[in-house]
C-alpha atoms as a PDB file:
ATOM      1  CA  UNK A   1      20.164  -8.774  30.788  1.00  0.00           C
ATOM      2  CA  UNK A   2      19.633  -8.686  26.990  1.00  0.00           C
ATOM      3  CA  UNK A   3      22.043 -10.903  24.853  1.00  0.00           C
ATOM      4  CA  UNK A   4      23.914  -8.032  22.295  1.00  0.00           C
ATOM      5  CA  UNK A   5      22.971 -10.112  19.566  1.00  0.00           C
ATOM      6  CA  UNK A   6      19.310 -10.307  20.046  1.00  0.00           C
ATOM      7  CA  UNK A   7      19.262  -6.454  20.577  1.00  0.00           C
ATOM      8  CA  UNK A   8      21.369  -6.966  16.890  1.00  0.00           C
ATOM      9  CA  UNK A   9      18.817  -8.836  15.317  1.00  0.00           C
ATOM     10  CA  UNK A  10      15.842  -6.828  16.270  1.00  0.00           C
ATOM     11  CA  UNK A  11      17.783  -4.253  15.005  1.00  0.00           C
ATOM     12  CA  UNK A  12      18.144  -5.659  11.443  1.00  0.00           C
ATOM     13  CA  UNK A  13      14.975  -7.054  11.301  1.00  0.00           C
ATOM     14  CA  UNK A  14      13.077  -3.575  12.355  1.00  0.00           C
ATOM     15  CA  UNK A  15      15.201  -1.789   9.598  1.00  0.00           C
ATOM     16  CA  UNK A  16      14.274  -4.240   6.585  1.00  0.00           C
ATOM     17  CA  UNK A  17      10.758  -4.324   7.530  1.00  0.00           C
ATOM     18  CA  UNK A  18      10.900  -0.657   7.870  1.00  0.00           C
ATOM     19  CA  UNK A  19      12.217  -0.453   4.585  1.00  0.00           C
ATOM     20  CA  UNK A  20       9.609  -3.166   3.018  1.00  0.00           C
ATOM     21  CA  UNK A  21       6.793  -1.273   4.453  1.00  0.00           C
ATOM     22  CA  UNK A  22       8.505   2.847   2.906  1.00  0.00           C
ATOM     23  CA  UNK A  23       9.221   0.967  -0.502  1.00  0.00           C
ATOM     24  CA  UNK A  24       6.652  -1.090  -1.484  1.00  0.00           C
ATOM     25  CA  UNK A  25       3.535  -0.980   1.200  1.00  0.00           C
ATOM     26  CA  UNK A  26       2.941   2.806   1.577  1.00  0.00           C
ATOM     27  CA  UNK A  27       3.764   3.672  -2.155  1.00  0.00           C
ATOM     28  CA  UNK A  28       0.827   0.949  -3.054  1.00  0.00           C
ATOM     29  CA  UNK A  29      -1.725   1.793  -0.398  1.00  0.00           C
ATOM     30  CA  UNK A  30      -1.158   5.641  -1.130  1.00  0.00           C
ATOM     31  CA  UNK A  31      -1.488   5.323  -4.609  1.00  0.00           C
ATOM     32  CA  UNK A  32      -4.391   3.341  -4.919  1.00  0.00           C
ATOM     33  CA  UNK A  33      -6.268   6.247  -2.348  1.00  0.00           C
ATOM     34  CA  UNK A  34      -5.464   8.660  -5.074  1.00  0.00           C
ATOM     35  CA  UNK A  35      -5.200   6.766  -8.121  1.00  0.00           C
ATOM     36  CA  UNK A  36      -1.827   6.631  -8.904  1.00  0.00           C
ATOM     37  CA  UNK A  37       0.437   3.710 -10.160  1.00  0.00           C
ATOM     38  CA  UNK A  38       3.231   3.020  -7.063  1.00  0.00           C
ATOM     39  CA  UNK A  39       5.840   3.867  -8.729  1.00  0.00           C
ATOM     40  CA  UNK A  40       4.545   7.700  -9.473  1.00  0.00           C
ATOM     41  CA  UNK A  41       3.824   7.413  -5.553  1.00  0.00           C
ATOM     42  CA  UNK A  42       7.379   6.649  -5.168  1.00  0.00           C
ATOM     43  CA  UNK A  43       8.919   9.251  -7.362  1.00  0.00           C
ATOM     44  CA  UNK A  44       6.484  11.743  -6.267  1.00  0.00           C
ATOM     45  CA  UNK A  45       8.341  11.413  -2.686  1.00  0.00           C
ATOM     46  CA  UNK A  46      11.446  11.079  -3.599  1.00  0.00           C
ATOM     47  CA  UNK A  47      11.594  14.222  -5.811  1.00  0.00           C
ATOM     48  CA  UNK A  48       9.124  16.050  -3.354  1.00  0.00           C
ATOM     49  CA  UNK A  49      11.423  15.269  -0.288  1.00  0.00           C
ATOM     50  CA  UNK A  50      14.522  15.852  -2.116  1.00  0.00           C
ATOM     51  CA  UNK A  51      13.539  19.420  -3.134  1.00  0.00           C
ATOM     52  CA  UNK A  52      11.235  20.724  -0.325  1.00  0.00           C
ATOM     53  CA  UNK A  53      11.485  17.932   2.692  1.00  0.00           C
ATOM     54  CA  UNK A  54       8.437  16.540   4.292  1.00  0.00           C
ATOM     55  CA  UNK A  55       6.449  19.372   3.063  1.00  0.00           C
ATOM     56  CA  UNK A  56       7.434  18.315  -0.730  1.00  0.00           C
ATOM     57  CA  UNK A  57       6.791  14.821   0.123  1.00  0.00           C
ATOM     58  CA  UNK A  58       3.255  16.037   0.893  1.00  0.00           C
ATOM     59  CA  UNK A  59       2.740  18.057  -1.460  1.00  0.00           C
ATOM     60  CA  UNK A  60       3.887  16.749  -4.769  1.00  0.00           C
ATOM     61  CA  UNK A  61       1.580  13.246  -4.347  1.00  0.00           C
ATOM     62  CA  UNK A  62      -1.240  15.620  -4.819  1.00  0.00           C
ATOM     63  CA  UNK A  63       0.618  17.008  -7.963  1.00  0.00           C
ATOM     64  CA  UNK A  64       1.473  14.369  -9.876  1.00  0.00           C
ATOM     65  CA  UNK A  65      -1.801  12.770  -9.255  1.00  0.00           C
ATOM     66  CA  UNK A  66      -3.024  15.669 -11.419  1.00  0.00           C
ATOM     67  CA  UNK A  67       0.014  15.374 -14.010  1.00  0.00           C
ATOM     68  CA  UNK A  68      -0.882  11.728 -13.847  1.00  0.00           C
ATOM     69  CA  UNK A  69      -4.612  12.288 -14.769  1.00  0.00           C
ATOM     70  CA  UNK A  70      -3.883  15.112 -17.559  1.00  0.00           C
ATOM     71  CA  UNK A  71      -1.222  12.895 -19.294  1.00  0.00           C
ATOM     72  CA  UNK A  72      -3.684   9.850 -19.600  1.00  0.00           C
ATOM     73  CA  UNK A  73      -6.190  12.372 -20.809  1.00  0.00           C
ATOM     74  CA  UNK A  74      -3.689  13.573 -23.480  1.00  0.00           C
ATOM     75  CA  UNK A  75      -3.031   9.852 -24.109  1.00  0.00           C
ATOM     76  CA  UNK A  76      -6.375   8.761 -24.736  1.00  0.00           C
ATOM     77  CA  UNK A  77      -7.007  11.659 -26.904  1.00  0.00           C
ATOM     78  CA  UNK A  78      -3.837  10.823 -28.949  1.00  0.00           C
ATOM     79  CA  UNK A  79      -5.330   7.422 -29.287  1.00  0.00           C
ATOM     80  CA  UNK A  80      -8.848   8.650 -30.853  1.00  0.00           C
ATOM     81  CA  UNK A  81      -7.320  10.566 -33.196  1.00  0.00           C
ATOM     82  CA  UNK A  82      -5.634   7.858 -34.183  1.00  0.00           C
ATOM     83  CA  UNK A  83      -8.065   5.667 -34.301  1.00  0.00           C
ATOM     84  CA  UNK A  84      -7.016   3.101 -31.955  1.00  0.00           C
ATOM     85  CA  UNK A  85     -10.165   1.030 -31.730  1.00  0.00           C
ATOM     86  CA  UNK A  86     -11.170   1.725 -28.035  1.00  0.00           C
ATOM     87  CA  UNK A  87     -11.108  -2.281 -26.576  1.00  0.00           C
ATOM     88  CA  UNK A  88      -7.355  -1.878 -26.723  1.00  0.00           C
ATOM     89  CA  UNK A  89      -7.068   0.871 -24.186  1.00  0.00           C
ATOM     90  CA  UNK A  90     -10.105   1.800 -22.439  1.00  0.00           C
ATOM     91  CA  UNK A  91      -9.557   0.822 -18.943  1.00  0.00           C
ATOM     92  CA  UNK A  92     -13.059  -0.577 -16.276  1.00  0.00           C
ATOM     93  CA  UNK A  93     -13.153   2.732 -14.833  1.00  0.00           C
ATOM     94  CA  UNK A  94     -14.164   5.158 -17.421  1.00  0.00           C
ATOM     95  CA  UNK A  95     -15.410   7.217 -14.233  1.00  0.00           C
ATOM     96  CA  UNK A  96     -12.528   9.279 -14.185  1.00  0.00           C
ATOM     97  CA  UNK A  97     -12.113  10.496 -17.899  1.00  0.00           C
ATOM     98  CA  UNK A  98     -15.921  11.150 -17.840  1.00  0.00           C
ATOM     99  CA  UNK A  99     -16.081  13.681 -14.613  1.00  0.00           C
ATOM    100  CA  UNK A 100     -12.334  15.491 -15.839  1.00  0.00           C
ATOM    101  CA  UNK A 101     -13.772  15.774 -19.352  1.00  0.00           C
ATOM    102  CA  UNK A 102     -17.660  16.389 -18.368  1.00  0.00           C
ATOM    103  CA  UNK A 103     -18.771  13.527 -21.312  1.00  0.00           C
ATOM    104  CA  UNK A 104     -21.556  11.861 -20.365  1.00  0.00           C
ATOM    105  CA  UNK A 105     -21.745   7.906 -20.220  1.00  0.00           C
END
């Protein structure tokens, strides 16, 4: 028979690396499949599931991705107009901008 403690322990263990893996793994590996930062990932589920459930967890990922994406457009244009000199905030991927935009490289 199985010692009540060890059933205990796998108990505790299961539930922190549950928690490890719905905190910090899958808000990580989801947002770097759709280009978010983790934490948008993580709000994105929180408010999605508190409004809606699992269907709001699902569906507001794909939403703030494109809030995400409008609000760095609206950031970068911000910074032109300023005249930010573009070293100081243009990122390696300029991939992104170009296809939402339709500029040319």
């Amino acid at each position: 028979m199985v010692s009540p403690f060890k059933a205990f322990m796998f108990i505790i263990v299961f539930l922190v690396l549950q928690q490890l893996e719905g905190n910090l793994v899958y808000p990580h590996v989801v947002g770097n499949s759709v280009g978010l930062p983790s934490i948008w990932v993580l709000v994105a589920i929180t408010i999605g599931g508190n409004l809606m459930g699992v269907v709001g967890m699902i569906l507001f990922i794909p939403i703030c991705s494109v809030l995400y994406a409008l609000f760095r457009l609206f950031v970068k244009d911000r910074l032109k107009k300023k005249g930010v000199p573009r070293e100081k905030w243009e990122e390696k991927a300029v991939f992104e901008e170009s296809v939402m935009t339709g500029e040319e490289e």
